[in-house]
Protein backbone atom coordinates (compact mmCIF):
# COMPACT_ATOMS: atom_id res chain seq x y z
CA UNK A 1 -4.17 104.22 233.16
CA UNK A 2 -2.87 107.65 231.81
CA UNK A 3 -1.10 110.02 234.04
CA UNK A 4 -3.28 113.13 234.49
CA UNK A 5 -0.94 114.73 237.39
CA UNK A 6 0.54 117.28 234.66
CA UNK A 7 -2.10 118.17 232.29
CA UNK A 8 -3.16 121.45 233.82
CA UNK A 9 -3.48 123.37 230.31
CA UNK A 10 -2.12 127.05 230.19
CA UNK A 11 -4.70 129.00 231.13
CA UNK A 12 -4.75 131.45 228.49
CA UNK A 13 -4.95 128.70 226.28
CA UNK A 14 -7.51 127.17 228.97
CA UNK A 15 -9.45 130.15 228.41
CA UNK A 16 -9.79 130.47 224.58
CA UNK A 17 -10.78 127.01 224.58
CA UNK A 18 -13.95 127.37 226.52
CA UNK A 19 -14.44 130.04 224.25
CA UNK A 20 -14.57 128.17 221.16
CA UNK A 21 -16.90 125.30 223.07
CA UNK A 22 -18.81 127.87 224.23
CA UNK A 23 -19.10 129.87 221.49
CA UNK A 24 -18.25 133.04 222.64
CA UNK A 25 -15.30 133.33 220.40
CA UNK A 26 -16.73 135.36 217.50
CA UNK A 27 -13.28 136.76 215.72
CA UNK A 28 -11.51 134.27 214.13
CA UNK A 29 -7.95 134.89 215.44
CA UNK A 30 -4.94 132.21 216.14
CA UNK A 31 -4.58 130.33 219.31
CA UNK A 32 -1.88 131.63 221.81
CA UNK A 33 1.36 130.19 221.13
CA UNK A 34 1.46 127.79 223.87
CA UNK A 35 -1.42 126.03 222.12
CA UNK A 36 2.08 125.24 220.10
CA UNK A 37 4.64 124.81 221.84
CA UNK A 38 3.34 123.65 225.52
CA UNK A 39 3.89 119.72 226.30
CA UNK A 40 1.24 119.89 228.63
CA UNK A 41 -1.12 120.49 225.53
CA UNK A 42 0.47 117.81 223.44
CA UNK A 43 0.22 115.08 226.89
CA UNK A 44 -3.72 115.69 226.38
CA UNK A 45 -3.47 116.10 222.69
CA UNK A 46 -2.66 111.99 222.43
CA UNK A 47 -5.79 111.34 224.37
CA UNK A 48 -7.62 112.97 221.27
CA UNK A 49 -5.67 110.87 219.07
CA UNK A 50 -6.38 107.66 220.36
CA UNK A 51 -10.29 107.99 220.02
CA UNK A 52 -9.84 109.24 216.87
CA UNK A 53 -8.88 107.64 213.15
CA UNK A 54 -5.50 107.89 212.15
CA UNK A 55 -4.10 106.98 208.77
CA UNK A 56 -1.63 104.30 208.06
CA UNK A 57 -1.43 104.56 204.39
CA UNK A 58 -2.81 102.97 201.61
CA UNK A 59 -4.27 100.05 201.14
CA UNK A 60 -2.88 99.51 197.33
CA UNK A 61 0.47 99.45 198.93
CA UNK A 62 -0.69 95.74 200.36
CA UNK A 63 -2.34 94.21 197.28
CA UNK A 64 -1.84 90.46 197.69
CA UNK A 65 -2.70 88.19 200.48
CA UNK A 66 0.53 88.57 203.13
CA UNK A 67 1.38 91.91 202.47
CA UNK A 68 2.24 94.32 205.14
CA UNK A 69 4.10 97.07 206.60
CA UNK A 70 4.65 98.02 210.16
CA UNK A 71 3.62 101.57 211.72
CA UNK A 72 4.28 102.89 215.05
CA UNK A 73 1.42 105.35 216.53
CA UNK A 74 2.15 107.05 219.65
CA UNK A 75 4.19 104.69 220.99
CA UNK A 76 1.93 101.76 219.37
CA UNK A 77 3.79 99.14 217.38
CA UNK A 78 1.23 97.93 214.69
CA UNK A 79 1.00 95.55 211.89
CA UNK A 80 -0.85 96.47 208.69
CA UNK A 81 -1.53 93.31 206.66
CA UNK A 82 -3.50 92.34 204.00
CA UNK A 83 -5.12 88.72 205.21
CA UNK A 84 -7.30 86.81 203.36
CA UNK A 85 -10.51 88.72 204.33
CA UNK A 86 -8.97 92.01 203.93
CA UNK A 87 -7.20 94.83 205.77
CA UNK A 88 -6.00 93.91 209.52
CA UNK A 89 -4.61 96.54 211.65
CA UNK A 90 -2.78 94.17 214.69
CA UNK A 91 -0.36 94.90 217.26
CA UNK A 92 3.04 93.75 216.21
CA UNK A 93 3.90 92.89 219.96
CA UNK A 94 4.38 89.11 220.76
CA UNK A 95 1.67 87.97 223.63
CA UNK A 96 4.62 85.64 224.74
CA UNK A 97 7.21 88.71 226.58
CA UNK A 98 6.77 91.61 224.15
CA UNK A 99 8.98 91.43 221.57
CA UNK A 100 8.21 92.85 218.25
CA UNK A 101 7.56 90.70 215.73
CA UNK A 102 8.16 92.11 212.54
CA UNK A 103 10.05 95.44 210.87
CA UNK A 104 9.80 97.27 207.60
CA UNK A 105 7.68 95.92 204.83
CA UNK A 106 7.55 92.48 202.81
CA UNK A 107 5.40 89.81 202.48
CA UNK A 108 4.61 86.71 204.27
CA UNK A 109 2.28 83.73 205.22
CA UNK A 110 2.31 84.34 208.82
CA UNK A 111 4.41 86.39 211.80
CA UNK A 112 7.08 84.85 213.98
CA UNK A 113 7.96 86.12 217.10
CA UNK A 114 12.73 86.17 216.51
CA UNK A 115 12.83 85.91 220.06
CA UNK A 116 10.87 82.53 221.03
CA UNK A 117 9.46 81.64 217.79
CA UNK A 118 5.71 81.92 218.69
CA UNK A 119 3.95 82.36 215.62
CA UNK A 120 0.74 84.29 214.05
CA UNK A 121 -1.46 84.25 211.50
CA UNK A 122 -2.55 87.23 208.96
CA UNK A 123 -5.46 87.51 210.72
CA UNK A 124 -3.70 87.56 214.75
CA UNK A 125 -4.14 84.00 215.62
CA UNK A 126 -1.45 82.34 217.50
CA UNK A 127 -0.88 78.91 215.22
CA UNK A 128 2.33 78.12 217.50
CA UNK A 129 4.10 78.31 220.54
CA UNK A 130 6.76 75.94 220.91
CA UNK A 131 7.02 73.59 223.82
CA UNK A 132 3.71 75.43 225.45
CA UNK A 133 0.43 72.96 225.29
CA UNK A 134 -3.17 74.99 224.82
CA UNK A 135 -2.25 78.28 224.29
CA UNK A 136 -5.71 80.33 225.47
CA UNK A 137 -7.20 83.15 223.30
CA UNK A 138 -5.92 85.98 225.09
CA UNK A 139 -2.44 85.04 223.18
CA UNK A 140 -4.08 86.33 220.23
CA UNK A 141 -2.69 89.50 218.96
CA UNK A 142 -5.02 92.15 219.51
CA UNK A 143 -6.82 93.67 216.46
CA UNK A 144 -7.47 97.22 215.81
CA UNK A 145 -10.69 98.78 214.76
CA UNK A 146 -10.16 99.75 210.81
CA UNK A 147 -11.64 101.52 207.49
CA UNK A 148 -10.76 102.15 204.21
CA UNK A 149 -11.97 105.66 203.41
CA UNK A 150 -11.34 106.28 199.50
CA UNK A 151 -8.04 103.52 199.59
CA UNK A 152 -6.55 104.90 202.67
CA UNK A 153 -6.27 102.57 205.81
CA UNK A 154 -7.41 104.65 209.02
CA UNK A 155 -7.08 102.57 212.55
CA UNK A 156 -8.86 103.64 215.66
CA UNK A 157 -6.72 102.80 218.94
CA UNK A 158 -9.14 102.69 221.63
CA UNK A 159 -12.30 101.29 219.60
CA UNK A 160 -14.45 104.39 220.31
CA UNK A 161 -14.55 106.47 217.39
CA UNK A 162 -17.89 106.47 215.75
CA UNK A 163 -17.92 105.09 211.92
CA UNK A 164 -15.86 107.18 209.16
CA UNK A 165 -18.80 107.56 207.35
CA UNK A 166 -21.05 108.86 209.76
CA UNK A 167 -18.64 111.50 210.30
CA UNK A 168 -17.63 111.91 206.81
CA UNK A 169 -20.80 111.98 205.39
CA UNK A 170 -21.04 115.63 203.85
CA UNK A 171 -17.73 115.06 202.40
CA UNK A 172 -18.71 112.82 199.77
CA UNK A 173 -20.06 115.05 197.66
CA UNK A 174 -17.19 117.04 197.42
CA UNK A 175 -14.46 114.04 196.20
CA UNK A 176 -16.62 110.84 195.32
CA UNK A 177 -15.76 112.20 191.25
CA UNK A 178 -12.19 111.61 191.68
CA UNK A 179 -12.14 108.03 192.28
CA UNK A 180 -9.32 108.37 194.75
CA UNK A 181 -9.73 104.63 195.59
CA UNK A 182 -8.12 103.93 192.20
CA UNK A 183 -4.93 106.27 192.97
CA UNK A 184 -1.83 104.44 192.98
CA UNK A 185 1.02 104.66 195.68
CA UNK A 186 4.11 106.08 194.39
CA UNK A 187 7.07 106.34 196.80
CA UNK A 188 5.44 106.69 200.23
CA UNK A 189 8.27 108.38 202.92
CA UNK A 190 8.30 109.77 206.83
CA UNK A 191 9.89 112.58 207.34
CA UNK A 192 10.31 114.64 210.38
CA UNK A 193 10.01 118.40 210.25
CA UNK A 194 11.04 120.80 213.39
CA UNK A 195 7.51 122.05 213.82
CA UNK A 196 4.69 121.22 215.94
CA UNK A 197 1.65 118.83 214.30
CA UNK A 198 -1.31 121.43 214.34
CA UNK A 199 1.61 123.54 212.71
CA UNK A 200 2.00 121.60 209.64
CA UNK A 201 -1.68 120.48 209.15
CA UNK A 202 -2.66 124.46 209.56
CA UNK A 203 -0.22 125.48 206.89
CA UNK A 204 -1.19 122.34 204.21
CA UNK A 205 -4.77 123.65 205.01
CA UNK A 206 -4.40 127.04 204.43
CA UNK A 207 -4.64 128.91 201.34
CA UNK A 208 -3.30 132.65 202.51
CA UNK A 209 0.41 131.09 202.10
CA UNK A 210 0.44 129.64 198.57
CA UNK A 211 1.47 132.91 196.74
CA UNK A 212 3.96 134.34 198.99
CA UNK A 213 5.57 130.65 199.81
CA UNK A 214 5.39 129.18 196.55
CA UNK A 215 5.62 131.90 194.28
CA UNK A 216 7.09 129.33 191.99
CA UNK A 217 5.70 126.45 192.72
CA UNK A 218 2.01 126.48 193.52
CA UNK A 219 1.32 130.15 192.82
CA UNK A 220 1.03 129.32 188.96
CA UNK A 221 -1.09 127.09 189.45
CA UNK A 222 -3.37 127.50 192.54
CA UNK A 223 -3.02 131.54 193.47
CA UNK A 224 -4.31 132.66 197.17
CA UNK A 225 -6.54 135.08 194.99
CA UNK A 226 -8.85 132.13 193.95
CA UNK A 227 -9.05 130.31 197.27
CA UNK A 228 -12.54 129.15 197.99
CA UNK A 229 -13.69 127.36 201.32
CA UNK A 230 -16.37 125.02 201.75
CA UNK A 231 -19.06 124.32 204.74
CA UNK A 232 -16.82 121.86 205.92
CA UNK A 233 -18.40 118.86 208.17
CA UNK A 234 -18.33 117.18 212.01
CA UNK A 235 -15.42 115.48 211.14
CA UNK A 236 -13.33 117.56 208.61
CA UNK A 237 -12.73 120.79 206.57
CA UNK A 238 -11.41 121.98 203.41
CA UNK A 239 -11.47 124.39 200.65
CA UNK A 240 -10.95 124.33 196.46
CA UNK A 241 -7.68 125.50 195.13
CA UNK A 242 -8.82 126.94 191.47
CA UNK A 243 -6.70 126.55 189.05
CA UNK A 244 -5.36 130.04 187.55
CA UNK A 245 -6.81 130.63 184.38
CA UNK A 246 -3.44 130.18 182.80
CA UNK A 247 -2.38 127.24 184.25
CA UNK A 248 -3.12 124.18 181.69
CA UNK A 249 -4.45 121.93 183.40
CA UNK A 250 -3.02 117.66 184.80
CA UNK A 251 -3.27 115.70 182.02
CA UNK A 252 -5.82 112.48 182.32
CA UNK A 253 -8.25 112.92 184.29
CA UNK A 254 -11.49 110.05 185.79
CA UNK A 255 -14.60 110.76 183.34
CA UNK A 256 -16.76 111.52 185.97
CA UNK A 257 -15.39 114.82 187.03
CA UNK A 258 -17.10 117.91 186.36
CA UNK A 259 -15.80 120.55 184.61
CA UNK A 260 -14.90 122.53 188.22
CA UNK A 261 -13.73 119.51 189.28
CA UNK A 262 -11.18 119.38 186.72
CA UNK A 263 -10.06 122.33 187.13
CA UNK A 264 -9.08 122.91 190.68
CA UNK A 265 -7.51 120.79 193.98
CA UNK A 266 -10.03 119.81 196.68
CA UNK A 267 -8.39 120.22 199.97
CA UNK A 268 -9.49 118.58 202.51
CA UNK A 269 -8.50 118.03 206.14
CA UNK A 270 -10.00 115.12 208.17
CA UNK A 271 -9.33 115.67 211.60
CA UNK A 272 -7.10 115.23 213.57
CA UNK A 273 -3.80 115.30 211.46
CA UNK A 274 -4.89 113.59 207.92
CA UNK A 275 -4.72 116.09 205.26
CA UNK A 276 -4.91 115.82 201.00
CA UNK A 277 -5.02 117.78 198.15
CA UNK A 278 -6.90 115.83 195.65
CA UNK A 279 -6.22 117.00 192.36
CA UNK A 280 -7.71 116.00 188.90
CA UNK A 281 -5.26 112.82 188.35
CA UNK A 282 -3.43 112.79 191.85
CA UNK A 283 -3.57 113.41 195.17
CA UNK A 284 -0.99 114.19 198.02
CA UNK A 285 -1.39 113.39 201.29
CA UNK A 286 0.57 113.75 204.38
CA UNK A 287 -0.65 111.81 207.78
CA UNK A 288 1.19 113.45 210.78
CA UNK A 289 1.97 112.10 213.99
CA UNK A 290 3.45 114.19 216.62
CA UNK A 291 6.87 113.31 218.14
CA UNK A 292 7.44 116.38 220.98
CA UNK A 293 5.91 119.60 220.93
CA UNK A 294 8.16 120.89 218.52
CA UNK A 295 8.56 118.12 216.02
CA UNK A 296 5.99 115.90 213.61
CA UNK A 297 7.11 112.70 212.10
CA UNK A 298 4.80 113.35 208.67
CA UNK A 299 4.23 110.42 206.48
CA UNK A 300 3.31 111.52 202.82
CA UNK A 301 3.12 110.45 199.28
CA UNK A 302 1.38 111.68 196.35
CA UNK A 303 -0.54 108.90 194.82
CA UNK A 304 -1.41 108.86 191.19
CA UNK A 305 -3.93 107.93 188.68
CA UNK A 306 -3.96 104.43 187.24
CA UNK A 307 -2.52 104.10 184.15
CA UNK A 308 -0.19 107.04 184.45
CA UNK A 309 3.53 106.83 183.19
CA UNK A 310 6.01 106.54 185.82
CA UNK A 311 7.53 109.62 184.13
CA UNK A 312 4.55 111.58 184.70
CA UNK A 313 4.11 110.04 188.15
CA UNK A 314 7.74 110.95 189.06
CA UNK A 315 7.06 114.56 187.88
CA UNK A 316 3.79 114.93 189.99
CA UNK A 317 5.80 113.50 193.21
CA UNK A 318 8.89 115.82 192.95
CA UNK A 319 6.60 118.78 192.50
CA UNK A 320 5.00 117.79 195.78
CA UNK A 321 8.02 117.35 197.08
CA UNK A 322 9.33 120.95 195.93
CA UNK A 323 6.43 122.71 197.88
CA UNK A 324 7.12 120.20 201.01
CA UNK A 325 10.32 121.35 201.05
CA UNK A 326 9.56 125.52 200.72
CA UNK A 327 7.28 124.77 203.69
CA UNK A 328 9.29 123.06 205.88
CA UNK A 329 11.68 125.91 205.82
CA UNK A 330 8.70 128.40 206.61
CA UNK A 331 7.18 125.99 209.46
CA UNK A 332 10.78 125.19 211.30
CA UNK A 333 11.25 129.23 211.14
CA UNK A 334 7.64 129.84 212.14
CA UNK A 335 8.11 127.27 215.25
CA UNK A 336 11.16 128.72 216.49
CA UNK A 337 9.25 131.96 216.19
CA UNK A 338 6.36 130.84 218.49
CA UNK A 339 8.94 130.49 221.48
CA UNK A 340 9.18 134.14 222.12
CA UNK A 341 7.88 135.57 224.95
CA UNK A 342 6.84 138.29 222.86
CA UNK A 343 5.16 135.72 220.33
CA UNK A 344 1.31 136.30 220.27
CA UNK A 345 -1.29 134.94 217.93
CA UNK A 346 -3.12 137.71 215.28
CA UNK A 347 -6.08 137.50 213.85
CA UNK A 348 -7.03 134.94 211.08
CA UNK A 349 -7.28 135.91 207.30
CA UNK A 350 -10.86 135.75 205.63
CA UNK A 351 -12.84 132.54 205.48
CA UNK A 352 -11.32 131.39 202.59
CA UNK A 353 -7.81 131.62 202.88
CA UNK A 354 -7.71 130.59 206.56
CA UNK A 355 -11.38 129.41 207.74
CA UNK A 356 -10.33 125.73 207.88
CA UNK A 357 -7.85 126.73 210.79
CA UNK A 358 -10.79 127.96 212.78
CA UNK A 359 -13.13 125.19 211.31
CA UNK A 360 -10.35 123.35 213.53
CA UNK A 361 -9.71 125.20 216.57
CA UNK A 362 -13.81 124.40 216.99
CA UNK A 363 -13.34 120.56 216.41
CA UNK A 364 -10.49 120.39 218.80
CA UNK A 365 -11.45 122.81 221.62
CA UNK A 366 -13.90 120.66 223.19
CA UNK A 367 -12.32 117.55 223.14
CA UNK A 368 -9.31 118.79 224.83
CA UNK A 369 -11.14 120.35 227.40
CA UNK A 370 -13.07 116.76 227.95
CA UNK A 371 -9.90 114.92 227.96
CA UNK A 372 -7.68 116.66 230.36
């Protein structure tokens, strides 16, 4: 059972909280810095996590029967194989005395256990266990509840969430024309950044930035001028990044887009810490798991239209990585910032520039205040 003795929130934090449940928040402003900083919030943040989907990556990056790579989510050691039915999400903790199983990547038939050589199927089932007559079910390795939402693997820890697509449903609209499913994983990395989650998925969310931090980079192309958010949904939010009527355009694109569509990035942030830019022929994501208050381990890769070059590919990941990087040096700065006694939080830009962060702030109030 989960420790509750120190998971009295801050009360001004407390207090803004039940304002956003409540409703009685009515100017969109930022949350009080402890809302960043505070491990108390962060101790009741993981209880929001694990009844929530998280992504793992995608599912083209395990194509063939055997396939897998390994993941660890708060703490969890999983498994993410292809078997022969499909995606499995397992633990990758032997049932014997809790030694992991497997590391890294690769591909193989089944999963042995390097300490006592019990062995696993692709789909969990114990197949072996030297010396040991009738192993019982419970040595089965548990199995997580998993989707594929547009070719990325989300898991569910505790089995409660309620379907993707029940809380996705007004999304589809927005991103069915890009075909995302047949993106293509590129070079796929985890990096950790000094900053706290909400921190980073705030700023990839947020349009107000884009012109005064990437003035070089993304300004050319999507300006903060020609930001426009969207209605946004029960389980996400996001906005279209125009394209600057100067800026030429990204090469192939699926048939099926419209003529918008082709000419802007969909942004989109499915809660609690998966966020994308989906442009007209790729799409980068980062999927961030917290690792202290002030730090985010924040796997990313920008996946790429079939058929694509790996010239062209390579070009559309290092300019992803270029804006990464100009961020990171904001966020770290910003983080360090929010420490001050004298830090405060000011009021939110116009809906769309900065109406997914309070989109947010009403998604997550409530469930913290249920989970602590």
């Amino acid at each position: 059972m989960l420790d509750r003795t120190h998971d009295h929130l801050p009360d001004n934090v407390m207090q803004e909280l039940i304002a956003l449940r409540d409703g009685t928040a009515t100017a969109p402003r930022a949350l009080a810095p402890p809302f960043y900083t505070d491990p108390a919030v962060l101790r009741v943040e993981e209880r929001v996590f694990l009844s929530s989907w998280l992504c793992l990556g995608r599912a083209d990056a395990i194509p063939n029967a055997g396939d897998f790579f390994t993941r660890d989510v708060l703490g969890e050691p999983l498994i993410v194989t292809r078997a022969k039915d499909g995606v499995r999400v397992l633990s990758n903790v032997c049932r014997h005395r809790g030694s992991r199983l497997v590391e890294g990547a690769g591909t193989s038939s089944r999963f042995t256990c390097p300490y006592h050589a019990w062995t696993y199927g692709l789909d969990g089932t114990l197949v072996r266990a030297p010396l040991i007559e009738a192993p019982t079910a419970d040595c089965n390795l548990p199995v997580f509840a998993s989707e594929n939402w547009m070719g990325w693997i989300f898991v569910n820890l505790d089995g409660t969430a309620a379907p993707m697509a029940e809380q996705l449903a007004d999304l589809e609209p927005y991103v069915r024309n890009y075909h995302a499913d047949e993106l293509r994983t590129f070079d796929p990395r985890a990096e950790s950044w000094g900053v706290n989650w909400k921190g980073l998925a705030e700023n990839f969310m947020e349009g107000y930035h884009l012109t005064p931090v990437h003035l070089k980079t993304l300004h050319p192309m999507t300006p903060t001028r020609l930001c426009e958010k969207v209605p946004g949904g029960a389980g996400w939010t996001g906005y279209k990044a125009h394209f600057d009527e100067n800026f030429s355009g990204r090469g192939e694109v699926h048939p099926d887009m419209t003529e918008e569509e082709r000419r802007q990035s969909m942004m989109v942030w499915i809660y609690p810490s998966f966020v994308l830019g989906l442009g007209p022929n790729s799409g980068t994501y980062m999927s961030l798991l917290p690792d202290g208050v002030d730090r985010v381990v924040a796997h990313w890769d920008t996946a790429c239209r079939d058929g694509m070059k790996r010239a062209e590919m390579q070009k559309c990941w290092d300019f992803s990585a270029a804006f990464n990087a100009e961020d990171k040096a904001r966020l770290e700065e910003m983080q360090k910032g929010l420490h001050s006694r004298w830090a405060t939080g000011g009021p939110l830009a116009p809906a769309d520039y900065e109406g997914t962060i309070w989109d947010f702030y009403h998604w997550i109030a409530p469930r913290l205040l249920a989970a602590v």
